[in-house]
C-alpha atoms as a PDB file:
ATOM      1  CA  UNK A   1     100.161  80.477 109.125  1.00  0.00           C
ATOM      2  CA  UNK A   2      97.661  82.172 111.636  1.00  0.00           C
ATOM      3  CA  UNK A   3     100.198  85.566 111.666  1.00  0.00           C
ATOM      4  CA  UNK A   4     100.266  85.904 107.935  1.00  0.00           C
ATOM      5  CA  UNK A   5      96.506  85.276 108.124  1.00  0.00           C
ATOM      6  CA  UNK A   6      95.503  87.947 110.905  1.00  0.00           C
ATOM      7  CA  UNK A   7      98.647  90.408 108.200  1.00  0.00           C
ATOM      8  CA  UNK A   8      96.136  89.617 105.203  1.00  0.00           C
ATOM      9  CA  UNK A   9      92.821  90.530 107.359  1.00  0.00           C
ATOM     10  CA  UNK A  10      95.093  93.740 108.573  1.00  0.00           C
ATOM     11  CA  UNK A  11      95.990  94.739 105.005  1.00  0.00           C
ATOM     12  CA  UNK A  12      92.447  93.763 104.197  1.00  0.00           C
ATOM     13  CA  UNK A  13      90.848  95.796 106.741  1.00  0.00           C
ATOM     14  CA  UNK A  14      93.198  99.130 105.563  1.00  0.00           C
ATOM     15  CA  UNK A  15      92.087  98.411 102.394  1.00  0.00           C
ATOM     16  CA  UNK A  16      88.024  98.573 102.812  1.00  0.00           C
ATOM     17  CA  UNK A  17      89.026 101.808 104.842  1.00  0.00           C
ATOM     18  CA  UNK A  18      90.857 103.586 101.751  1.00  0.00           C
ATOM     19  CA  UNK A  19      87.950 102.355  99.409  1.00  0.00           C
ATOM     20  CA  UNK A  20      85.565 103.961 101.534  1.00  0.00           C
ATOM     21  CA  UNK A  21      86.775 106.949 101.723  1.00  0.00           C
ATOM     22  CA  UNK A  22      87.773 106.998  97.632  1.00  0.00           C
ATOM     23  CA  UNK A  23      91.726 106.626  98.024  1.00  0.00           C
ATOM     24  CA  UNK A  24      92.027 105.300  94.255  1.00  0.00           C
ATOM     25  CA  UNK A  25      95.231 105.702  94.303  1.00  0.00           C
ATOM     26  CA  UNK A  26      95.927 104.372  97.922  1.00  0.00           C
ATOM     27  CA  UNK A  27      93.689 101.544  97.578  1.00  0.00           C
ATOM     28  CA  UNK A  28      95.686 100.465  94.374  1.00  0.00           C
ATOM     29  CA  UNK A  29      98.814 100.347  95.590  1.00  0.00           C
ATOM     30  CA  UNK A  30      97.446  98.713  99.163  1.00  0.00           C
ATOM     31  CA  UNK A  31      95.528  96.096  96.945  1.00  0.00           C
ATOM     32  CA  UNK A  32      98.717  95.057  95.161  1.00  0.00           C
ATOM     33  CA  UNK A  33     100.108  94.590  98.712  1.00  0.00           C
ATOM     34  CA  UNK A  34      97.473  92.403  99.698  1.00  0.00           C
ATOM     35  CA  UNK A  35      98.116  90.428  96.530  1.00  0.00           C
ATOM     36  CA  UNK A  36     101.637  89.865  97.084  1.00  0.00           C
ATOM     37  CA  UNK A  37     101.002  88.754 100.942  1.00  0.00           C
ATOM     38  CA  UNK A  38      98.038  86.311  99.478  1.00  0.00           C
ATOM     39  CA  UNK A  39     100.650  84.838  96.696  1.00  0.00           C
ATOM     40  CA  UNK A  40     103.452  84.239  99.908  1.00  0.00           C
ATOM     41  CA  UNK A  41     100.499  82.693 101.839  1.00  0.00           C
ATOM     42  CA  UNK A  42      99.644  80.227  99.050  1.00  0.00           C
ATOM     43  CA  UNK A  43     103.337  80.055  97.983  1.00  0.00           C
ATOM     44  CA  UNK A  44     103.929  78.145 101.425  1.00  0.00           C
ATOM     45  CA  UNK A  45     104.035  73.963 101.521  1.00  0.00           C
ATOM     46  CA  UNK A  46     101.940  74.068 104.074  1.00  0.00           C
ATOM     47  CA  UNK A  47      98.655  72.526 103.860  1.00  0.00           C
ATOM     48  CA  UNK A  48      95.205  74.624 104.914  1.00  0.00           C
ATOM     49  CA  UNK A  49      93.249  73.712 107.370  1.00  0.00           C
ATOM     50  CA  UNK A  50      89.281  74.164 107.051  1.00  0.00           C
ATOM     51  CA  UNK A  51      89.220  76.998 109.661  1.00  0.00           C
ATOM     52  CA  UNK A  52      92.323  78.857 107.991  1.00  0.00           C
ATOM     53  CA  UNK A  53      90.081  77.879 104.275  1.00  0.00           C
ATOM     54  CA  UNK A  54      86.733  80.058 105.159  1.00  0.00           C
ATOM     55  CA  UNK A  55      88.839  82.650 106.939  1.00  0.00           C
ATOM     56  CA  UNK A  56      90.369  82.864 102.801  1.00  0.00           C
ATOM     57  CA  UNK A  57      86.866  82.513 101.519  1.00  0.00           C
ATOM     58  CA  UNK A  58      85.394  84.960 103.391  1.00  0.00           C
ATOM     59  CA  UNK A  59      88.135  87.547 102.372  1.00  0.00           C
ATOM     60  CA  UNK A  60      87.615  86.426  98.652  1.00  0.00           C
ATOM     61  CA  UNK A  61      84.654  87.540  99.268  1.00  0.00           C
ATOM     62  CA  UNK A  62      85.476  90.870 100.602  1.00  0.00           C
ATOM     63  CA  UNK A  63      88.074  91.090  98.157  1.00  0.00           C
ATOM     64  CA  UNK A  64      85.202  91.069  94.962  1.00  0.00           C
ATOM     65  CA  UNK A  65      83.119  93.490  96.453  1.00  0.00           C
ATOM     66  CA  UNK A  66      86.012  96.385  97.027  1.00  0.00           C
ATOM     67  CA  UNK A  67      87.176  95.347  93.878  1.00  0.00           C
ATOM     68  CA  UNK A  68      83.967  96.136  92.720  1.00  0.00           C
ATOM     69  CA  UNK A  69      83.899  99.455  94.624  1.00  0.00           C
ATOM     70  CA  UNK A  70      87.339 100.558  93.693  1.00  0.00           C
ATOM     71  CA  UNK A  71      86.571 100.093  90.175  1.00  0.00           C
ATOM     72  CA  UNK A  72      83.078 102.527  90.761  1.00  0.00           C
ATOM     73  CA  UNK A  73      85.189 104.581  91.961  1.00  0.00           C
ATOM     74  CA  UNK A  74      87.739 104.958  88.819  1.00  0.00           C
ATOM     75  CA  UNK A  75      84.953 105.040  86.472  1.00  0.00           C
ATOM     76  CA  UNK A  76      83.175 108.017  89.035  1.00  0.00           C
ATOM     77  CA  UNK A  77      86.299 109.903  89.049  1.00  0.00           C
ATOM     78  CA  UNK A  78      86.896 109.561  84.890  1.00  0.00           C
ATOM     79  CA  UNK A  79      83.236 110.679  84.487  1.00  0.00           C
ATOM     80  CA  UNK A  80      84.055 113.481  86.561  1.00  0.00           C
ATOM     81  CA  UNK A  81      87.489 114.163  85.097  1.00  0.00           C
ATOM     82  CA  UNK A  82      85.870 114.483  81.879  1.00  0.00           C
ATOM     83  CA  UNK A  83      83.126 116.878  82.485  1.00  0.00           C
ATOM     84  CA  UNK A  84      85.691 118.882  84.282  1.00  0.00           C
ATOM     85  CA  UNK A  85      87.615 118.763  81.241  1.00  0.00           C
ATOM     86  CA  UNK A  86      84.268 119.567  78.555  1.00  0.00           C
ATOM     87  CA  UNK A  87      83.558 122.518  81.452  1.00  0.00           C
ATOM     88  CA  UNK A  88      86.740 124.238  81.019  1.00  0.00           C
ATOM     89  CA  UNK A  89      86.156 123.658  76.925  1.00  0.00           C
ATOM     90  CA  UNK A  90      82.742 125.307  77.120  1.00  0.00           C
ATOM     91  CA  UNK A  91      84.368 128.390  79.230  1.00  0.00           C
ATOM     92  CA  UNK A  92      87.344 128.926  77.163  1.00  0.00           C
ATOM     93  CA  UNK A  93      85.016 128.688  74.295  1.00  0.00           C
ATOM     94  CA  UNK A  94      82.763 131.249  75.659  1.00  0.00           C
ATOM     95  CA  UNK A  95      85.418 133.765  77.034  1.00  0.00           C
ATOM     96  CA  UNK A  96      87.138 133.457  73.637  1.00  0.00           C
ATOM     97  CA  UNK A  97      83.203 135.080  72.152  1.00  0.00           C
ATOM     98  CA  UNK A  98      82.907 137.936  74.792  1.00  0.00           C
END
């Protein structure tokens, strides 16, 4: 249990890495990796022990706030998509008048 533990904090670890420097993409697919591992870890008979418990808690934890920040992230890079995209409308629009 403590090698799939210290995989989890690994994957965990890459993960806050490709959040902070606004992988969308990357983090996505390296979240649903760390999902998968988390599922195998609780799909095991084994029982938890309270140090192997706040090790999980505490990367809940981590776990909602790059959630959180991966999801800024998406909604920063749609905002800027779509100016991008009204830019280019105003431009065509004005080369179109000269």
């Amino acid at each position: 249990m403590q090698a799939k533990l210290e995989q989890l904090e690994d994957q965990l670890n890459l993960l806050k890495l490709q959040v902070a420097e606004q992988q969308v993409e990357k983090s996505t697919a390296q979240l649903e990796l760390f999902l998968n591992s988390l599922k195998d870890v609780f799909s095991q008979p084994q029982k938890l022990n309270l140090p192997e418990q706040v090790r999980l808690q505490e990367m809940n934890q981590q776990l909602i706030i790059l959630c959180q920040q991966l999801q800024d992230a998406k909604d920063s890079s749609k905002s800027d998509l779509s100016n991008l995209m009204k830019n280019k409308k105003k431009v065509g629009l004005y080369n179109q008048l000269k």
